[in-house]
C-alpha atoms as a PDB file:
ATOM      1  CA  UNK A   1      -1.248 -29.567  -0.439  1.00  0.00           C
ATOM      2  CA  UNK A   2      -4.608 -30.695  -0.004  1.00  0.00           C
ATOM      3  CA  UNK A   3      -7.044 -29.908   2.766  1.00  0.00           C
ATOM      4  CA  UNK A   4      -9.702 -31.488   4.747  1.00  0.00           C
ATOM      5  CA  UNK A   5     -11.823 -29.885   7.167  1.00  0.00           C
ATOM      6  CA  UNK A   6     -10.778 -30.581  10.396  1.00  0.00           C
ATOM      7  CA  UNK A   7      -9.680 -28.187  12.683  1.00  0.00           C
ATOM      8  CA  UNK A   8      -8.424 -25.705  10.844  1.00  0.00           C
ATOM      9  CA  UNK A   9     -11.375 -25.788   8.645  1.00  0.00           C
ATOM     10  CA  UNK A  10     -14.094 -25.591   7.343  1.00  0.00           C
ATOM     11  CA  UNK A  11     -13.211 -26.238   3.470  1.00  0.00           C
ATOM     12  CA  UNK A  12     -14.896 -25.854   0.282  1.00  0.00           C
ATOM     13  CA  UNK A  13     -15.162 -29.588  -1.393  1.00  0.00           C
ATOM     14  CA  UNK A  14     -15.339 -28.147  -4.955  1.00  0.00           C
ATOM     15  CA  UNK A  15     -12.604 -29.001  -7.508  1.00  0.00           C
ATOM     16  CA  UNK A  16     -13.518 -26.223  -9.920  1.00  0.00           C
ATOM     17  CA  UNK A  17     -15.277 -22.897  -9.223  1.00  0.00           C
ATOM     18  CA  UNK A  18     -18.113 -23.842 -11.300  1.00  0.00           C
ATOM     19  CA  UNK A  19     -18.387 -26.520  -8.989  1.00  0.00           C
ATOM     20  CA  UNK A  20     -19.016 -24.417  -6.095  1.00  0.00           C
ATOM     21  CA  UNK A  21     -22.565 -24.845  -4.674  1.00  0.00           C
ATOM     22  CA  UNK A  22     -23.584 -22.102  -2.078  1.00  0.00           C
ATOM     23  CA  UNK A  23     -23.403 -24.304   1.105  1.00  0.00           C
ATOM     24  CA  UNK A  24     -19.972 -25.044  -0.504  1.00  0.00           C
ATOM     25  CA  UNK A  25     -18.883 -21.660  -0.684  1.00  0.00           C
ATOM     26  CA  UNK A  26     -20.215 -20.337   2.545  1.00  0.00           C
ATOM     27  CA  UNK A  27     -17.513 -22.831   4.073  1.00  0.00           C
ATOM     28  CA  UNK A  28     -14.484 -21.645   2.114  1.00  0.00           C
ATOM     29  CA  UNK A  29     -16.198 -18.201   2.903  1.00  0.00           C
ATOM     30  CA  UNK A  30     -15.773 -18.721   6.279  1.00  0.00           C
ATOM     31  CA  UNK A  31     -12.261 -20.297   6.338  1.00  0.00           C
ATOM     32  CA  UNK A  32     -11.174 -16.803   3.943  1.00  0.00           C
ATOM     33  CA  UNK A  33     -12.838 -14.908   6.792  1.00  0.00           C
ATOM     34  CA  UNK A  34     -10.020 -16.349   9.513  1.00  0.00           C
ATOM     35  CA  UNK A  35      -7.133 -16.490   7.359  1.00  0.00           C
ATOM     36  CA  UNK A  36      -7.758 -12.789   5.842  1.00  0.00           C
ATOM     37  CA  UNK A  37      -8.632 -10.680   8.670  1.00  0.00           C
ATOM     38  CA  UNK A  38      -7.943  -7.328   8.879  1.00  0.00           C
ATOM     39  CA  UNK A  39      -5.002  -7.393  11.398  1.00  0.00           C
ATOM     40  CA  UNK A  40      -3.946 -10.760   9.333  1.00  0.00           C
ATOM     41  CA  UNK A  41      -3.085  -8.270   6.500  1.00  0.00           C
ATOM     42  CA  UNK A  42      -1.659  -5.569   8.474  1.00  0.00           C
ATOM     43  CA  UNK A  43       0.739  -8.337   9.811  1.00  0.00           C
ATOM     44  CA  UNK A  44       1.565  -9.936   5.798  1.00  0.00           C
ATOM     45  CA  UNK A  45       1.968  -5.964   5.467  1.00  0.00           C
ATOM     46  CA  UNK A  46       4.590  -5.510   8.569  1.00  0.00           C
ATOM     47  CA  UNK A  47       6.759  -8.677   7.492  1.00  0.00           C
ATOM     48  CA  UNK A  48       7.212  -7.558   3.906  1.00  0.00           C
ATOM     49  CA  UNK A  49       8.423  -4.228   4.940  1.00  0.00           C
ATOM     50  CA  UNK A  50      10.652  -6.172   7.443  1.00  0.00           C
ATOM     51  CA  UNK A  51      12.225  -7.882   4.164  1.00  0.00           C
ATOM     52  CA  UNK A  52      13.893  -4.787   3.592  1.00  0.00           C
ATOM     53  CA  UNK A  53      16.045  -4.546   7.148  1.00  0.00           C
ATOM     54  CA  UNK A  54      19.657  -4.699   5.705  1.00  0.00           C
ATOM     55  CA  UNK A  55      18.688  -4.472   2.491  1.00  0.00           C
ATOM     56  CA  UNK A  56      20.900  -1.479   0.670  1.00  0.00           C
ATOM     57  CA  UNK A  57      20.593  -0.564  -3.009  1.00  0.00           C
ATOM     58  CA  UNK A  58      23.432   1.622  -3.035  1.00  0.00           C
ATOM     59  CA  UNK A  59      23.252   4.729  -0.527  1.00  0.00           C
ATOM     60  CA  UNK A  60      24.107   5.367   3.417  1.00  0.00           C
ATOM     61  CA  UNK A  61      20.689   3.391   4.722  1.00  0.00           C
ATOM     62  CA  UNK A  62      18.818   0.392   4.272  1.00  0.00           C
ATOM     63  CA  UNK A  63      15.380   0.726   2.469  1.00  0.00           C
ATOM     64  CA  UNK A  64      13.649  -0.106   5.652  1.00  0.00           C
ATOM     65  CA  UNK A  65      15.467   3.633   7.176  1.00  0.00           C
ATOM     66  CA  UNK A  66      14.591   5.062   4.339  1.00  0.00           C
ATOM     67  CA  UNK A  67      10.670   4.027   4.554  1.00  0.00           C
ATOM     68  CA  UNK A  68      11.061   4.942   8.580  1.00  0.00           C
ATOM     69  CA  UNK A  69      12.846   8.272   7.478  1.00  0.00           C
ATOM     70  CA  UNK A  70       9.703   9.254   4.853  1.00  0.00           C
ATOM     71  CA  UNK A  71       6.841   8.210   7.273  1.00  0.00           C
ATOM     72  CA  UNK A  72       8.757  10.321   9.970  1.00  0.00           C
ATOM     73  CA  UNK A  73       9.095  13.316   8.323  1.00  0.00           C
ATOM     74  CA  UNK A  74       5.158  12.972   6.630  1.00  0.00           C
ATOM     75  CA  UNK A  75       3.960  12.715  10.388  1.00  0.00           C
ATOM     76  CA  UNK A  76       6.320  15.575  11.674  1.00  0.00           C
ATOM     77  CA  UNK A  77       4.735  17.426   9.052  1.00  0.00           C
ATOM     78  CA  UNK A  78       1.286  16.527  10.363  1.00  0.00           C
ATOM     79  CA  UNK A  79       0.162  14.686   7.538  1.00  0.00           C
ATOM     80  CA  UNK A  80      -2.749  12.686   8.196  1.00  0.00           C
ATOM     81  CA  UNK A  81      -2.399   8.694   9.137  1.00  0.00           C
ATOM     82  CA  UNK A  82      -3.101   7.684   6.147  1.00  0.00           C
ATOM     83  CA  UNK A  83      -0.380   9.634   4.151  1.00  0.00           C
ATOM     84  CA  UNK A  84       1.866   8.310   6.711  1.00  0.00           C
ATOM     85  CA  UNK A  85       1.385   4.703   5.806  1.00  0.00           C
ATOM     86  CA  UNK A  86       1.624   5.601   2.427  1.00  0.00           C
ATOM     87  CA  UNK A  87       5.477   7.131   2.909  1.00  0.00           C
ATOM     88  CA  UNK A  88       5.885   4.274   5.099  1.00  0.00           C
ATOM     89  CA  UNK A  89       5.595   1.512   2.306  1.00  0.00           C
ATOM     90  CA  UNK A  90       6.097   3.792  -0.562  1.00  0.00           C
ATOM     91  CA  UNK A  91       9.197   1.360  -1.380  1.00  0.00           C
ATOM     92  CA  UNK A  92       7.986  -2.210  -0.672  1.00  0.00           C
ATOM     93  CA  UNK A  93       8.385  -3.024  -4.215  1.00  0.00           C
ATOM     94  CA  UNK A  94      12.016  -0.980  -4.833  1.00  0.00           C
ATOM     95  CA  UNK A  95      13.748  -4.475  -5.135  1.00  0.00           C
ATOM     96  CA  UNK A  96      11.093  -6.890  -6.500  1.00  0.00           C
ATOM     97  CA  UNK A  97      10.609  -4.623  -9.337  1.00  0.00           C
ATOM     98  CA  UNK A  98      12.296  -1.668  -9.654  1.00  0.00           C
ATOM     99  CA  UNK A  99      11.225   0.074 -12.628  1.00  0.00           C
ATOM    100  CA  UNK A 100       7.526  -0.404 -11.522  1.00  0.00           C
ATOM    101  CA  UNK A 101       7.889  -0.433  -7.540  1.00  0.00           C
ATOM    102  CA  UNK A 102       5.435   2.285  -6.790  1.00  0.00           C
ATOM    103  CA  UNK A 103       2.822   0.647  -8.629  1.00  0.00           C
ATOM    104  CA  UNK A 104       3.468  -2.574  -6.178  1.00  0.00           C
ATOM    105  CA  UNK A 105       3.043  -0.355  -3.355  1.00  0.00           C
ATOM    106  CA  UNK A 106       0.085   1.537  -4.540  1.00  0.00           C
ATOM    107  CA  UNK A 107      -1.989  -1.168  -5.772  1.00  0.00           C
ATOM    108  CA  UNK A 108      -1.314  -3.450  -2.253  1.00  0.00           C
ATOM    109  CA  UNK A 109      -3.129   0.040  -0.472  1.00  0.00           C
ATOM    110  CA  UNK A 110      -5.568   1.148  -3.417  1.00  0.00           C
ATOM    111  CA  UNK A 111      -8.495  -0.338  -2.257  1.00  0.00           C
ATOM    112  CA  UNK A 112      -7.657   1.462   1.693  1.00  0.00           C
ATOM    113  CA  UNK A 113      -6.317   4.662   0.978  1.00  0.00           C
ATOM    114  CA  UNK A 114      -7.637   7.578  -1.264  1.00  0.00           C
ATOM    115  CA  UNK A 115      -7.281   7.980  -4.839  1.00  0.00           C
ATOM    116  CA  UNK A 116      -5.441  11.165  -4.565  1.00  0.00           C
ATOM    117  CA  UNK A 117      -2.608   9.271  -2.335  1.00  0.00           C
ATOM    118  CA  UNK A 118      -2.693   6.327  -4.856  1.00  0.00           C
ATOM    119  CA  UNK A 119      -1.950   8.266  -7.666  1.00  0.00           C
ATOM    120  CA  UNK A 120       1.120   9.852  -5.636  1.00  0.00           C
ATOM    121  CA  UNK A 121       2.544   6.149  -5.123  1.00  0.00           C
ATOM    122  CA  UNK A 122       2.175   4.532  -7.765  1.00  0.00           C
ATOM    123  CA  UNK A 123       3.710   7.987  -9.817  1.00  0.00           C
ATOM    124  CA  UNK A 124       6.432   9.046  -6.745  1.00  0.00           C
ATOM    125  CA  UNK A 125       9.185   7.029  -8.900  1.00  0.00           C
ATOM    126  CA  UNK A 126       8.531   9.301 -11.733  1.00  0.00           C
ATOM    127  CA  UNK A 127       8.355  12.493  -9.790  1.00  0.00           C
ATOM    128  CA  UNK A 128      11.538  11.461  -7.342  1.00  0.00           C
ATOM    129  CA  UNK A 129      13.657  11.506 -10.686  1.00  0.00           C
ATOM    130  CA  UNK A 130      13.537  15.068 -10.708  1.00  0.00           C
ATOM    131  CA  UNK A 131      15.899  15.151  -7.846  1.00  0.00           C
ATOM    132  CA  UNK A 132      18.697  12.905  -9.249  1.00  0.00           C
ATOM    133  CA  UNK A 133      18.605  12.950 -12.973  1.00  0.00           C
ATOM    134  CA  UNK A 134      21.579  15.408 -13.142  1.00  0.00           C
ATOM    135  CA  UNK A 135      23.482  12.328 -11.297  1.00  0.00           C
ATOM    136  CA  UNK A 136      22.074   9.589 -13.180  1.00  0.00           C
ATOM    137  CA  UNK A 137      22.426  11.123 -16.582  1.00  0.00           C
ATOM    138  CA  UNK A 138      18.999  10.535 -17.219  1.00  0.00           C
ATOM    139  CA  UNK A 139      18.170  11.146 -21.355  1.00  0.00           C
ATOM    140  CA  UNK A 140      14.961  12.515 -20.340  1.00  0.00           C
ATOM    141  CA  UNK A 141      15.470  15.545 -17.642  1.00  0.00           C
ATOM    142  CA  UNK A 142      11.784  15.780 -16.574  1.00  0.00           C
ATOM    143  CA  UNK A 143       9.812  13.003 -17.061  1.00  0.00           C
ATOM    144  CA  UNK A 144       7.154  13.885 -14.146  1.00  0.00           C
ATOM    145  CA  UNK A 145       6.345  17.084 -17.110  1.00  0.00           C
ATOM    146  CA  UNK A 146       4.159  14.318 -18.634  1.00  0.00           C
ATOM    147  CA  UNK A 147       1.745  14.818 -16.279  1.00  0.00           C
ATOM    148  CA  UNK A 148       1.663  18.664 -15.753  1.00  0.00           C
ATOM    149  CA  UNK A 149      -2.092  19.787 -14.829  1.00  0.00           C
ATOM    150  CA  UNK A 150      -3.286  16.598 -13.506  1.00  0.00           C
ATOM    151  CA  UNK A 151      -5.008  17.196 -10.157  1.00  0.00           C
ATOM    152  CA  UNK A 152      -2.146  14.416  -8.112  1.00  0.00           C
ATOM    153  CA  UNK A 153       1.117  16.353  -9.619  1.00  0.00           C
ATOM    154  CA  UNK A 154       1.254  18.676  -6.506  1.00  0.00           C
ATOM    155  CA  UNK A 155       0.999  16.508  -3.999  1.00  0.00           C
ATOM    156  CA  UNK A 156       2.934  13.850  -5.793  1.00  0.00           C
ATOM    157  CA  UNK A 157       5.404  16.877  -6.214  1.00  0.00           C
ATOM    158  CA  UNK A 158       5.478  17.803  -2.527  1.00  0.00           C
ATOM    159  CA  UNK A 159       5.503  14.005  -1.645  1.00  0.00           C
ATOM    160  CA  UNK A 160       8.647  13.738  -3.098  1.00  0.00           C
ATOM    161  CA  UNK A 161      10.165  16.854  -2.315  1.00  0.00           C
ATOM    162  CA  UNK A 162       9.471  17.032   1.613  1.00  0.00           C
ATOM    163  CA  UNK A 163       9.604  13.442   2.796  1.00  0.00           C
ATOM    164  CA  UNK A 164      11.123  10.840  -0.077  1.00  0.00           C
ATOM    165  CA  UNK A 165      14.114  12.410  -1.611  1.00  0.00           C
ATOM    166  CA  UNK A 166      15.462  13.956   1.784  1.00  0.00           C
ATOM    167  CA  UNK A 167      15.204  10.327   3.653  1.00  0.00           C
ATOM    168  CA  UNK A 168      18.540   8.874   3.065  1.00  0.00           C
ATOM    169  CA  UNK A 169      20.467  10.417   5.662  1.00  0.00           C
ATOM    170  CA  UNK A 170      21.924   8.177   8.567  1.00  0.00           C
ATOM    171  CA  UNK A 171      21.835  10.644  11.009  1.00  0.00           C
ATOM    172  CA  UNK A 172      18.124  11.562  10.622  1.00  0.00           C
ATOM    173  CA  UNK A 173      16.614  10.655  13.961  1.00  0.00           C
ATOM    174  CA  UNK A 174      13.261   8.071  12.525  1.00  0.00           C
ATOM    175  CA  UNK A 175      10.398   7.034  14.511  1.00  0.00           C
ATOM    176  CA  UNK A 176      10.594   3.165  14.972  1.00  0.00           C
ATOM    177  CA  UNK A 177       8.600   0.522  12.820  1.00  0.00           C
ATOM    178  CA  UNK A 178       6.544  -0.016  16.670  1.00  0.00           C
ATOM    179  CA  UNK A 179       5.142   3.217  16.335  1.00  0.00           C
ATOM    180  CA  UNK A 180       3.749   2.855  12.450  1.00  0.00           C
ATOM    181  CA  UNK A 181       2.475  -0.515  13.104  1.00  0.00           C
ATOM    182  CA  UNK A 182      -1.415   0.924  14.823  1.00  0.00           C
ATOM    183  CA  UNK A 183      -1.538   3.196  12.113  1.00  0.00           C
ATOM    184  CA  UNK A 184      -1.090   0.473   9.650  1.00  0.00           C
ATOM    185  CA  UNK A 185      -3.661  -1.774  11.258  1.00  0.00           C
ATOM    186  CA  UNK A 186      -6.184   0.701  11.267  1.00  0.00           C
ATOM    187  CA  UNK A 187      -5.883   1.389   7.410  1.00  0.00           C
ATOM    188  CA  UNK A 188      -6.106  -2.548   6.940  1.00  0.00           C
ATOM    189  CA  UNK A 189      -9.306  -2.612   9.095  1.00  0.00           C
ATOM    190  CA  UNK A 190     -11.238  -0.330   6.446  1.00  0.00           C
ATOM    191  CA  UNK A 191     -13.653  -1.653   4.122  1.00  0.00           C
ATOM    192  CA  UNK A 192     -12.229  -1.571   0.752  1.00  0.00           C
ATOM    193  CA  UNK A 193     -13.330   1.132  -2.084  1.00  0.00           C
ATOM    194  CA  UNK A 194     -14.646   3.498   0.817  1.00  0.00           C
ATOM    195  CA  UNK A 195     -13.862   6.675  -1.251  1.00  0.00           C
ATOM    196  CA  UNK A 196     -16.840   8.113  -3.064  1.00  0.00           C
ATOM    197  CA  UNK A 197     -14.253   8.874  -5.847  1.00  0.00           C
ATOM    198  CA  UNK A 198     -13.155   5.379  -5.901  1.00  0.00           C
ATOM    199  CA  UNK A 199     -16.016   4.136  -8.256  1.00  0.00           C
ATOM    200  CA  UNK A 200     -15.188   6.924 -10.715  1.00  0.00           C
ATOM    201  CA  UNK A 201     -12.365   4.044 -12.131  1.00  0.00           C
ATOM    202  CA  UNK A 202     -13.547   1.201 -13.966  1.00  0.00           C
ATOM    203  CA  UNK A 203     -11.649  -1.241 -12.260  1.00  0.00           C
ATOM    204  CA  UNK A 204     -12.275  -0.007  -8.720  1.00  0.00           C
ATOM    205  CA  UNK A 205     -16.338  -0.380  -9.854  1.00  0.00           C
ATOM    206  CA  UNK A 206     -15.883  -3.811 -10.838  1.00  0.00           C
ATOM    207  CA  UNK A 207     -14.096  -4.661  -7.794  1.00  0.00           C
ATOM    208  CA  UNK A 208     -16.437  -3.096  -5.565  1.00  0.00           C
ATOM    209  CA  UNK A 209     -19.046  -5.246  -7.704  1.00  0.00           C
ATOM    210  CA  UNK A 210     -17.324  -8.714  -6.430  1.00  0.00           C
ATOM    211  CA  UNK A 211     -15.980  -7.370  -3.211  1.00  0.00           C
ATOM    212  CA  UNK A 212     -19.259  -9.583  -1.218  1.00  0.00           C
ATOM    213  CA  UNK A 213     -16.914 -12.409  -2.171  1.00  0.00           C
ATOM    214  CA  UNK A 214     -14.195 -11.615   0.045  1.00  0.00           C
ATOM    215  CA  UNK A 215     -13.435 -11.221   3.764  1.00  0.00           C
ATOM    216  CA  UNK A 216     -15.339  -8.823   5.220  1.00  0.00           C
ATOM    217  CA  UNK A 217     -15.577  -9.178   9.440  1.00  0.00           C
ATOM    218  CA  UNK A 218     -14.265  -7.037  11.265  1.00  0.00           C
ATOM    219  CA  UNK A 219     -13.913  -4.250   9.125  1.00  0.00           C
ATOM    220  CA  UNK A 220     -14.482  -0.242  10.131  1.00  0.00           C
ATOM    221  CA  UNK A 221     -16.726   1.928   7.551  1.00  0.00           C
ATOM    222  CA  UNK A 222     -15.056   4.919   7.075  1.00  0.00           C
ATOM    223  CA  UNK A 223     -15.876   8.160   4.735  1.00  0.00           C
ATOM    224  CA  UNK A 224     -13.864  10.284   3.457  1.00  0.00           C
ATOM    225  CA  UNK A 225     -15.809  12.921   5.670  1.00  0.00           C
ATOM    226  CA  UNK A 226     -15.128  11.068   8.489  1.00  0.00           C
ATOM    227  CA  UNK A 227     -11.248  10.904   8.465  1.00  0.00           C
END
């Protein structure tokens, strides 16, 4: 659908990006600014998980319970906010892609969160395996093994252990999605790549190397220090 500038604008007029002039591009800049806040994405965040209300791949509790159930028992456990929104969404991807669904998860948060609790997400499908492969019959028994001695497997270890694979129960009394939703906003609201270790990977560098292209009002400078 095309656009013009009206009120909902103002638009870029370029047809190609090596079109773009810079008066051009401050326009779409400023449209990307009101479409792409930070509470915006917390919302786009909020819905998806919403997706999975009723949606049951095969145990006592829908895969929303089940993200309610983790980020319960990660904040009972006084883990820190942003752990909790991690457990919280841990499973947005279970049925878009199953095989790969912490990767969806961890790569929608990787430029908020740390890079110790991105590691744990996009790896927790791995590590959670450990606690059914006598059911499933798996040929491999211990596939998390493969990554023995990296600095994440503890906590990716624990992750699973404390909060994910004990979360299916139907009489495990979760927080509501209400209480989650602050927490979420405020880990939308950070500026991306915040984490000193975050330039250490060459794809976070380059990213942090375009990131003046994208939305950036109203967002909260954090350090790791800080939190």
């Amino acid at each position: 659908m095309a656009a013009s500038g009206g009120e909902d604008g103002p638009f870029g007029s370029y047809r190609s990006l090596k079109e773009a002039t810079p008066e051009e591009w401050a326009k779409s800049t400023e449209r990307f600014n009101k479409v792409a806040t930070p509470d915006l994405m917390a919302d786009r965040a909020i819905n998806l998980f919403k997706t999975l209300i009723g949606v049951n791949i095969g145990n006592l509790i829908d895969q929303a319970t089940h993200g309610l159930q983790t980020a319960t028992r990660a904040h009972r456990d006084g883990a820190d906010e942003e752990t909790v929104v991690c457990a919280l969404f841990h499973d947005l991807g279970e049925v878009m892609s199953p095989v790969n669904h912490g990767e969806i998860a961890a790569g929608l948060l990787r430029p908020y969160i740390s890079p110790c609790n991105y590691w744990v997400i996009a790896h927790h499908e791995v590590f959670q395996a450990y606690h059914y492969q006598h059911a499933a019959d798996l040929p491999v028994k211990d596939s998390r093994e493969r990554f023995r001695g990296h600095q994440y497997f503890d906590a990716c270890a624990d992750f699973c252990e404390k909060w994910d694979q004990p979360s299916f129960d139907p009489d495990y009394e979760a927080l509501p999605l209400e209480f989650f939703e602050p927490m979420v906003r405020r880990i939308f609201a950070r500026s991306p790549y915040w984490h000193p270790d975050h330039k250490a990977e060459a794809m976070n560098a380059a990213k942090m190397e375009i990131a003046g292209a994208y939305p950036t009002e109203g967002r909260v400078q954090v350090t790791a220090s800080s939190l």
